[in-house]
Protein backbone atom coordinates (compact mmCIF):
# COMPACT_ATOMS: atom_id res chain seq x y z
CA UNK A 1 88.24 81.16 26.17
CA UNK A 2 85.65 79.42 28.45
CA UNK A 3 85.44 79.73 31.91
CA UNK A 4 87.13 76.08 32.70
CA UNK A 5 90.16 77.61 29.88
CA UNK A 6 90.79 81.32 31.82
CA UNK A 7 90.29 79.81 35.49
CA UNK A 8 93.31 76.93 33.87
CA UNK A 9 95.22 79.95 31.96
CA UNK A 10 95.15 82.06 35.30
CA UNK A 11 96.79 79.48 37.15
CA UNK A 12 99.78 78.59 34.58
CA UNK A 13 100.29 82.38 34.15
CA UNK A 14 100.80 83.35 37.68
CA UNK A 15 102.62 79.88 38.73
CA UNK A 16 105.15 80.74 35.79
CA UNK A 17 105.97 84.28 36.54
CA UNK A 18 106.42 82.82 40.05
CA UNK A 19 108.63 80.08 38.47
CA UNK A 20 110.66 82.59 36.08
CA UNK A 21 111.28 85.43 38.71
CA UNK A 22 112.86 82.67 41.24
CA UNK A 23 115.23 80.98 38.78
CA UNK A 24 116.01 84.57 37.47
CA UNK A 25 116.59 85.55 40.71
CA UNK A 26 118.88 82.33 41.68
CA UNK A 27 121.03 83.19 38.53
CA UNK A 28 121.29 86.28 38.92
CA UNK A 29 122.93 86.31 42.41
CA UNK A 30 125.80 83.18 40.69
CA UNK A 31 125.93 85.27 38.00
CA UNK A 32 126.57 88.28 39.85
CA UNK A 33 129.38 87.04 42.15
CA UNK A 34 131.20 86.51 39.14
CA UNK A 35 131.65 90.04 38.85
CA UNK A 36 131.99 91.68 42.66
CA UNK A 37 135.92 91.85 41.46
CA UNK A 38 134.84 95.37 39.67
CA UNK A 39 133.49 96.60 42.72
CA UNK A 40 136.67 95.94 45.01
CA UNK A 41 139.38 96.39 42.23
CA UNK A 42 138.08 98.65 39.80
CA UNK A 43 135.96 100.88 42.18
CA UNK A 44 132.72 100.46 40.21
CA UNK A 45 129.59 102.04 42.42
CA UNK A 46 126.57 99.95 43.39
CA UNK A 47 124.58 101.70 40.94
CA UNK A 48 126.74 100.74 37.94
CA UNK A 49 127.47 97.05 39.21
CA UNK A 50 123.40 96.39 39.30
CA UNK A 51 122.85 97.87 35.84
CA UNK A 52 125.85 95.64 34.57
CA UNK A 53 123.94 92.17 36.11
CA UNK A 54 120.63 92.99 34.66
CA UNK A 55 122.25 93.24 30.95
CA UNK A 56 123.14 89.88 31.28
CA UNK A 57 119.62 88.48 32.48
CA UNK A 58 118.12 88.50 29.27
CA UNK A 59 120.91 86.27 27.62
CA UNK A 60 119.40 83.54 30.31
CA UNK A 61 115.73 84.21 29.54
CA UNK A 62 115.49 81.47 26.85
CA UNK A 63 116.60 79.14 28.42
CA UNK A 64 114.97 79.81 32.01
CA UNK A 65 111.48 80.47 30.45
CA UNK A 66 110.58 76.98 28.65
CA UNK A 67 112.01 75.43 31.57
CA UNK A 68 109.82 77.21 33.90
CA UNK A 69 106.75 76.79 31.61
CA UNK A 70 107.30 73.00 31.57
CA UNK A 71 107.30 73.06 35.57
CA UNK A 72 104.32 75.10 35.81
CA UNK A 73 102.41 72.88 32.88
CA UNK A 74 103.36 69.89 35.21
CA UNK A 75 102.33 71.44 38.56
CA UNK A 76 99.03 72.74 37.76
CA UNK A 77 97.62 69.93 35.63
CA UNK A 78 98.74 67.27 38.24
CA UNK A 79 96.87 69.21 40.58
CA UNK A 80 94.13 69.59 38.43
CA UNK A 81 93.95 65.45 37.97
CA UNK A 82 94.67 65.26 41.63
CA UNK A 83 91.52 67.24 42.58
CA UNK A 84 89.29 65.51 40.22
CA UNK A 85 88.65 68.76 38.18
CA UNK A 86 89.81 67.34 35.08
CA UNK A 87 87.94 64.36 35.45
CA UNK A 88 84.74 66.30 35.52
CA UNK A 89 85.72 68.86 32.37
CA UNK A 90 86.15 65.23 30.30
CA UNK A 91 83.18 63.89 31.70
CA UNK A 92 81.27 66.71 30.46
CA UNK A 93 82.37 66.21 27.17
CA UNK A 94 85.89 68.28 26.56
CA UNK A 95 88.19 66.45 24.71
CA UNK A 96 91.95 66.54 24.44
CA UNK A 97 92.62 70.31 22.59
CA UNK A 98 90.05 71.61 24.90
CA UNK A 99 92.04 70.09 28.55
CA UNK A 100 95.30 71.28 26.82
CA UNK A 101 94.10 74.74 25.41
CA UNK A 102 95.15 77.20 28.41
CA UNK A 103 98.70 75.63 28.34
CA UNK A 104 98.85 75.68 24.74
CA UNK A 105 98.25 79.19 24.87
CA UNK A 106 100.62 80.11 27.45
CA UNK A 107 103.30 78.39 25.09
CA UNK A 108 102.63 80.32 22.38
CA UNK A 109 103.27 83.43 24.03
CA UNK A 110 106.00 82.43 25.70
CA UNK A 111 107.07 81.21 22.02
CA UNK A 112 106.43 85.29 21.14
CA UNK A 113 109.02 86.06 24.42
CA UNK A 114 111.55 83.97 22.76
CA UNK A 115 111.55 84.98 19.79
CA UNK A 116 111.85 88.98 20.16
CA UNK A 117 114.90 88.06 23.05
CA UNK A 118 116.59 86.14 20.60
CA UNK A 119 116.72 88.06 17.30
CA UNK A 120 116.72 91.85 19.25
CA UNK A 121 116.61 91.83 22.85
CA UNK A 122 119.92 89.22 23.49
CA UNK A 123 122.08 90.88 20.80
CA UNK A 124 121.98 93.97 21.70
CA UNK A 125 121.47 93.68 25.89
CA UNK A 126 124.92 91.33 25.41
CA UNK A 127 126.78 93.86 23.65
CA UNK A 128 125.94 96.43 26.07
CA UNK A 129 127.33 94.55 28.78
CA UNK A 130 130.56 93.34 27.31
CA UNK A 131 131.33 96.87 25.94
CA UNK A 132 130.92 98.57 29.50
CA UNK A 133 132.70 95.22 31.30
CA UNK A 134 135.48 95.81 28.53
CA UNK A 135 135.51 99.83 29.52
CA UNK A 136 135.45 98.90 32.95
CA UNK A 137 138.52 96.30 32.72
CA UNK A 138 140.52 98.41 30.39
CA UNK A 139 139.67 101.88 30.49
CA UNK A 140 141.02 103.75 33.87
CA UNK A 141 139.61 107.40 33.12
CA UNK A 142 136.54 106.30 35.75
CA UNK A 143 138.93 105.56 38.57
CA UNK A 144 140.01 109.35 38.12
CA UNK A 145 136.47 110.50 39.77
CA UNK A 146 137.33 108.11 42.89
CA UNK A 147 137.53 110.46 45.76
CA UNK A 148 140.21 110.50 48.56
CA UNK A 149 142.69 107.90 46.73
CA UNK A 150 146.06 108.27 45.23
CA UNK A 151 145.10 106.07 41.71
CA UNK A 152 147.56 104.44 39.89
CA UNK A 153 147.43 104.88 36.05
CA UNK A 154 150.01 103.28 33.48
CA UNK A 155 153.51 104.63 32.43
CA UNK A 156 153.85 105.89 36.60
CA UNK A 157 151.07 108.36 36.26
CA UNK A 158 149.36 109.10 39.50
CA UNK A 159 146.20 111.31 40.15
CA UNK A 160 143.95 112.08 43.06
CA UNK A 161 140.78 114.22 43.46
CA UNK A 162 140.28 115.57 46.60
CA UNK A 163 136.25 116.13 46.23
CA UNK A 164 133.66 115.26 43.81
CA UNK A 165 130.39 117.38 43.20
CA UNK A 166 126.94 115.70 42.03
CA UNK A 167 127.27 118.07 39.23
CA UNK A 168 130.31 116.10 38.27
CA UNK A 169 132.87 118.86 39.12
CA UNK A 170 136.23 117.84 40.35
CA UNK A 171 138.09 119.85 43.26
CA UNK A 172 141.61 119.19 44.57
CA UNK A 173 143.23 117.94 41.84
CA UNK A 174 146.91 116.46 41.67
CA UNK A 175 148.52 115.02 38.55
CA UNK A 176 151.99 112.98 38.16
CA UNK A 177 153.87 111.85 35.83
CA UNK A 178 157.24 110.02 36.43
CA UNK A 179 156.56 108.26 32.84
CA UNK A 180 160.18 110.27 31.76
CA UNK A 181 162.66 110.10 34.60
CA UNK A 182 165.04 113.42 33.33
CA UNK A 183 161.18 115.27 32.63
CA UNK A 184 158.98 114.54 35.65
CA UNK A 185 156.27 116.78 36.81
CA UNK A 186 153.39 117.61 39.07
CA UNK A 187 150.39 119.43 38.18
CA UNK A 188 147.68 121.15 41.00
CA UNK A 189 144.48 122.38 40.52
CA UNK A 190 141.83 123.62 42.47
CA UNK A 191 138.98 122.60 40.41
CA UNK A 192 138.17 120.73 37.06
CA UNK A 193 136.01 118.26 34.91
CA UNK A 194 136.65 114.57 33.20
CA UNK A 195 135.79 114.94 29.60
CA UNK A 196 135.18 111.86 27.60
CA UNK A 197 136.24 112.28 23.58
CA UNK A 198 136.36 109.49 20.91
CA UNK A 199 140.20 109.97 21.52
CA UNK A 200 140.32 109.66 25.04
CA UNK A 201 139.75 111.17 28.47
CA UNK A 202 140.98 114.57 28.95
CA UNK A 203 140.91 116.64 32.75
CA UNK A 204 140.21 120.14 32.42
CA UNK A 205 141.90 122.44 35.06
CA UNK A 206 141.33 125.55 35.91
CA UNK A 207 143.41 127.72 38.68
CA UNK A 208 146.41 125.48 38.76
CA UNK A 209 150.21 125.01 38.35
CA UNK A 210 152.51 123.11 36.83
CA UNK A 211 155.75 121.95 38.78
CA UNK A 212 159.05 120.89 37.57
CA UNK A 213 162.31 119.99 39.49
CA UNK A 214 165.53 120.00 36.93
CA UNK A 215 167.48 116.41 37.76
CA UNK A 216 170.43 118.63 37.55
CA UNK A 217 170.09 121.61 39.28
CA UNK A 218 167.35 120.56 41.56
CA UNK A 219 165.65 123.59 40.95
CA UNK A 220 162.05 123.90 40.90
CA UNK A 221 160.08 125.85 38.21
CA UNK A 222 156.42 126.72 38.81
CA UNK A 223 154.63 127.34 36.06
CA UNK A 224 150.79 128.74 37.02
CA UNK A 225 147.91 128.77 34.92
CA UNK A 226 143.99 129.88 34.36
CA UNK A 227 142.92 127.00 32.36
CA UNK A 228 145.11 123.50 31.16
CA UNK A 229 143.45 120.61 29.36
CA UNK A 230 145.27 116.88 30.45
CA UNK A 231 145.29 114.02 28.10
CA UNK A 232 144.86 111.03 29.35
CA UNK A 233 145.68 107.42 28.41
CA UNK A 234 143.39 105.44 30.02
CA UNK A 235 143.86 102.18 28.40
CA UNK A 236 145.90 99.40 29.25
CA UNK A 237 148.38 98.16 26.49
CA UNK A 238 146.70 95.88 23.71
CA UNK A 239 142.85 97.01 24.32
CA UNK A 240 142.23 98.90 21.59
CA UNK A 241 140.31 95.74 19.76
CA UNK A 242 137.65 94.07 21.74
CA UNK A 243 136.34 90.41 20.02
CA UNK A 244 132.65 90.75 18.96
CA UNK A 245 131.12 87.15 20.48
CA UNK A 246 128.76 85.32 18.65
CA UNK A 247 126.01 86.53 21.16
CA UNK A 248 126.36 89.92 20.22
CA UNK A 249 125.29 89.63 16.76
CA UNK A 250 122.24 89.59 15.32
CA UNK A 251 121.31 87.31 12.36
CA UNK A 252 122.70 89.05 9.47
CA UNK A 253 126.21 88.95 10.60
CA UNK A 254 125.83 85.48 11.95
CA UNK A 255 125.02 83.75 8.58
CA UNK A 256 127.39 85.54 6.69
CA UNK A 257 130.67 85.12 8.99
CA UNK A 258 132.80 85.85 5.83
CA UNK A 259 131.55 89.63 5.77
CA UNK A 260 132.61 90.09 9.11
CA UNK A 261 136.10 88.85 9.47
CA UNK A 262 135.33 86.11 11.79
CA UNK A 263 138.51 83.44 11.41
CA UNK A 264 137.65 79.65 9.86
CA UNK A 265 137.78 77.89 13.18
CA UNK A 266 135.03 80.05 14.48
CA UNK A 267 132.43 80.45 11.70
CA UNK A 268 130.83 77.08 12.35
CA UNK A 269 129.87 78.50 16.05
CA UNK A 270 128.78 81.56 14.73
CA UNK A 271 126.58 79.96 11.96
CA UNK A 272 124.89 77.22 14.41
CA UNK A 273 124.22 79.96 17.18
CA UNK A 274 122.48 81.35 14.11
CA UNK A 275 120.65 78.40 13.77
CA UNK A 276 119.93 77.57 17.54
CA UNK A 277 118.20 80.96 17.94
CA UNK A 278 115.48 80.38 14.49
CA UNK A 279 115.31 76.94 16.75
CA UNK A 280 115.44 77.06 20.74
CA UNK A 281 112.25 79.08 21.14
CA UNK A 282 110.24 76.35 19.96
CA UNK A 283 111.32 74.30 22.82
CA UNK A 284 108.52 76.13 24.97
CA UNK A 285 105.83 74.44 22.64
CA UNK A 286 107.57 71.32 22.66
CA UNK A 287 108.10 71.12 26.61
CA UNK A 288 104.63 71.92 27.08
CA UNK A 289 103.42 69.19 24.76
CA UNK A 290 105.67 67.08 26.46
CA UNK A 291 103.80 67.66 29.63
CA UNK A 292 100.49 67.64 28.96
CA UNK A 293 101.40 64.31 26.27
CA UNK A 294 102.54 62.73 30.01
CA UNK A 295 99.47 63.86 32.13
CA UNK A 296 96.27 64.07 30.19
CA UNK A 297 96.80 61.34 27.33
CA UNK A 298 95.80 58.44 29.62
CA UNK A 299 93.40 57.58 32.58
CA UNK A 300 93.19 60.10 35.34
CA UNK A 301 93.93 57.67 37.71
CA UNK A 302 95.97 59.56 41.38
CA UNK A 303 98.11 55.87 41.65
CA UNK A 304 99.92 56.73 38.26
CA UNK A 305 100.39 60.50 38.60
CA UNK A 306 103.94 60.31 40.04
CA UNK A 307 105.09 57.52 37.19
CA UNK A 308 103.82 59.99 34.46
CA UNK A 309 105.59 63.14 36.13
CA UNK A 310 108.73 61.36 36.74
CA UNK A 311 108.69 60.33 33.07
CA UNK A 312 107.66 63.96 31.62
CA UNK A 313 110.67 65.01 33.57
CA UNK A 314 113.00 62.03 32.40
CA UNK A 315 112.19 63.19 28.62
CA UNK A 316 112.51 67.19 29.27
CA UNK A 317 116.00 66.18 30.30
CA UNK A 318 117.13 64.58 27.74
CA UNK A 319 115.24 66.97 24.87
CA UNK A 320 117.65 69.25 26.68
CA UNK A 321 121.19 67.14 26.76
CA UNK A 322 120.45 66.01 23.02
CA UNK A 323 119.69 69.36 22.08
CA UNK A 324 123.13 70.62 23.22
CA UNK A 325 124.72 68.34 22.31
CA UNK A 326 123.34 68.01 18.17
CA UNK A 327 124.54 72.16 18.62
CA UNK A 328 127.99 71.35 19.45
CA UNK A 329 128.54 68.45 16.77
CA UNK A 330 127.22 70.86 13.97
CA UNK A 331 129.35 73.96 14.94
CA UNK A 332 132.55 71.31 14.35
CA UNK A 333 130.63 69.95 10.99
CA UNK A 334 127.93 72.24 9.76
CA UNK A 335 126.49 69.38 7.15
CA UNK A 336 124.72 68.32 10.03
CA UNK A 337 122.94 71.42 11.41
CA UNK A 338 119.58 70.52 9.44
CA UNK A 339 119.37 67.64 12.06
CA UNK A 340 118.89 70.68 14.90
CA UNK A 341 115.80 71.67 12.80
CA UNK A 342 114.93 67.40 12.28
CA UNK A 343 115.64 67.06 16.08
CA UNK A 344 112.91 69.75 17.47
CA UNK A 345 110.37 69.16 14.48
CA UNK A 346 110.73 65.53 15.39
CA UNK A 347 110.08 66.04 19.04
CA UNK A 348 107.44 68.45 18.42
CA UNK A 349 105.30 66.34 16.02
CA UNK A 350 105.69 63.29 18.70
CA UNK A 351 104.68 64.69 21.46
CA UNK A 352 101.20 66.99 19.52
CA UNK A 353 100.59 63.14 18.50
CA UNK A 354 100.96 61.41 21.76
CA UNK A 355 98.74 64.38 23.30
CA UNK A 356 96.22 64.61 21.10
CA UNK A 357 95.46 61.19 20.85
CA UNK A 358 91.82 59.89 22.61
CA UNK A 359 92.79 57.56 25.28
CA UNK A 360 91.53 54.63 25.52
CA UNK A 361 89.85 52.82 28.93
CA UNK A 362 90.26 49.37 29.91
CA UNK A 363 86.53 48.41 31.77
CA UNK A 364 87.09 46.62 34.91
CA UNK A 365 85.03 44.03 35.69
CA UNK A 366 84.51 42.31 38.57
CA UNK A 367 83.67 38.06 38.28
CA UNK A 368 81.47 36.92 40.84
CA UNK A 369 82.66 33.65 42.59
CA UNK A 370 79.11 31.28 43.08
């Protein structure tokens, strides 16, 4: 790159980190209220809750990052025309490609970005977060390392941990189960550990006893021990099967819905978010062409600069709404998801034409009055 192209490229780069770290920032705090309910009813820490918000940042990335692009493309270029500078790089003899080069460039990485979130980065971030928001919601063997509560568990189980170490050693320990009103039963400990197992969690006791009062007699029998292991239901009723969403998968199980026992009614989403994410990352290259098509393809004359930027803006818009909109008519009929691909290469082609074109002047001339 020339100077003019790097002092350009410099600009757009740090305007649209700028750009992208705001609007990630404003959806990440909406995003995150959504889920301050696992903090005050499921007893989630701090730590946990913030590493649960930034899995879901990069589903937004692909959307926020053309969008930010386009802004920055618009900003810098009308600044550019505003200061004269790109009326002096033309005048010396750069031509269209050469104004629109640094942007260009900048699209095509972002193009790169898009890419790698949307066939590896979204899948697998996505599933991430709904598997730990599903263990969160369903699975109560975390609550157990809450300190200094009584915790509720299903079937009339209670359990409460008096202490908990940073090794992850439990102390104070009291277990019990009224799940069998003629068998009920209290169990004390003065240390243990949560073990997690593929079938469960399970407390491990050691020093303890195990108290029973006969409904009958109303005698109590204390039965003392060195070592007991507990097993634990920690799920609620009817979350044992979690439903993989289409955002989860990656493109081998989204083109071939049949393989993975997705029902009829939803194969038609599943193929077209297929389709959208071979598609949507081109809209960075189309945005931007969109842009410069608007600013640099005409005179640069200050008077017209706010016309052409509302109008750039006016078409981003509704590339956007039409866009969504072609997505949700194919998922219902999927004989028309080649128009998605027609749609962007469409758009694409127009606006590299409209761009690239050599503007043509108008001479003013001025008719002296005798």
């Amino acid at each position: 790159m020339n100077g003019f192209s790097r002092y350009v490229f410099q600009q757009l780069f740090v305007g649209m980190v700028f750009v992208t770290i705001c609007f990630t920032c404003i959806i990440w705090l909406s995003q995150s209220l959504r889920l301050v309910e696992l903090i005050v009813n499921r007893g989630v820490d701090a730590g946990t809750f913030v590493y649960l918000t930034l899995l879901m940042l990069p589903n937004f990335l692909p959307v926020i990052l053309p969008i930010a692009l386009f802004c920055v493309v618009v900003f810098i270029y009308a600044k550019l025309i505003m200061d004269r500078e790109l009326v002096v790089m033309r005048a010396s003899g750069l031509g269209q490609m050469a104004l629109a080069k640094p942007a260009v460039i900048l699209a095509f990485l972002v193009l790169g970005v898009g890419y790698f979130l949307n066939l590896y980065l979204i899948p697998e971030s996505y599933r991430m977060f709904r598997q730990m928001q599903w263990d969160i919601r369903y699975n109560y063997s975390h609550i157990l390392l809450r300190e200094g509560a009584f915790n509720e568990l299903p079937n009339g189980k209670t359990v409460y941990v008096r202490e908990r170490t940073a090794e992850g050693e439990l102390h104070g320990i009291l277990y019990h189960d009224k799940d069998d009103r003629d068998n009920q039963f209290t169990i004390m400990a003065a240390r243990g550990a949560l073990v997690e197992t593929k079938d469960g969690a399970r407390v491990v006791m050691f020093d303890g006893n195990r108290q029973v009062v006969n409904p009958q007699t109303n005698r109590l029998s204390v039965l003392y021990f060195d070592r007991h292991v507990l097993e634990i239901d920690g799920r609620k009723d009817g979350s044992a099967d979690r439903h993989i969403e289409a955002r989860e998968r990656h493109l081998s199980e989204l083109f071939n819905p049949e393989d993975e026992n997705i029902s009829v009614e939803d194969r038609g989403k599943f193929i077209v978010e297929g389709h959208k994410r071979l598609v949507s990352p081109l809209q960075a290259l189309i945005l931007t062409f969109i842009a410069l098509a608007c600013l640099i393809s005409g005179g640069f004359s200050r008077r017209s600069q706010t016309k052409r930027i509302l109008v750039s803006i006016a078409l981003m818009v509704s590339l956007l709404i039409s866009t969504l909109g072609l997505e949700n008519i194919s998922a219902k009929n999927l004989r028309l998801v080649p128009l998605i691909y027609l749609h962007s290469l469409f758009a694409l082609l127009g606006s590299i034409y409209f761009m690239v074109r050599t503007p043509n002047y108008r001479p003013t001339t001025k008719v002296a009055m005798a």
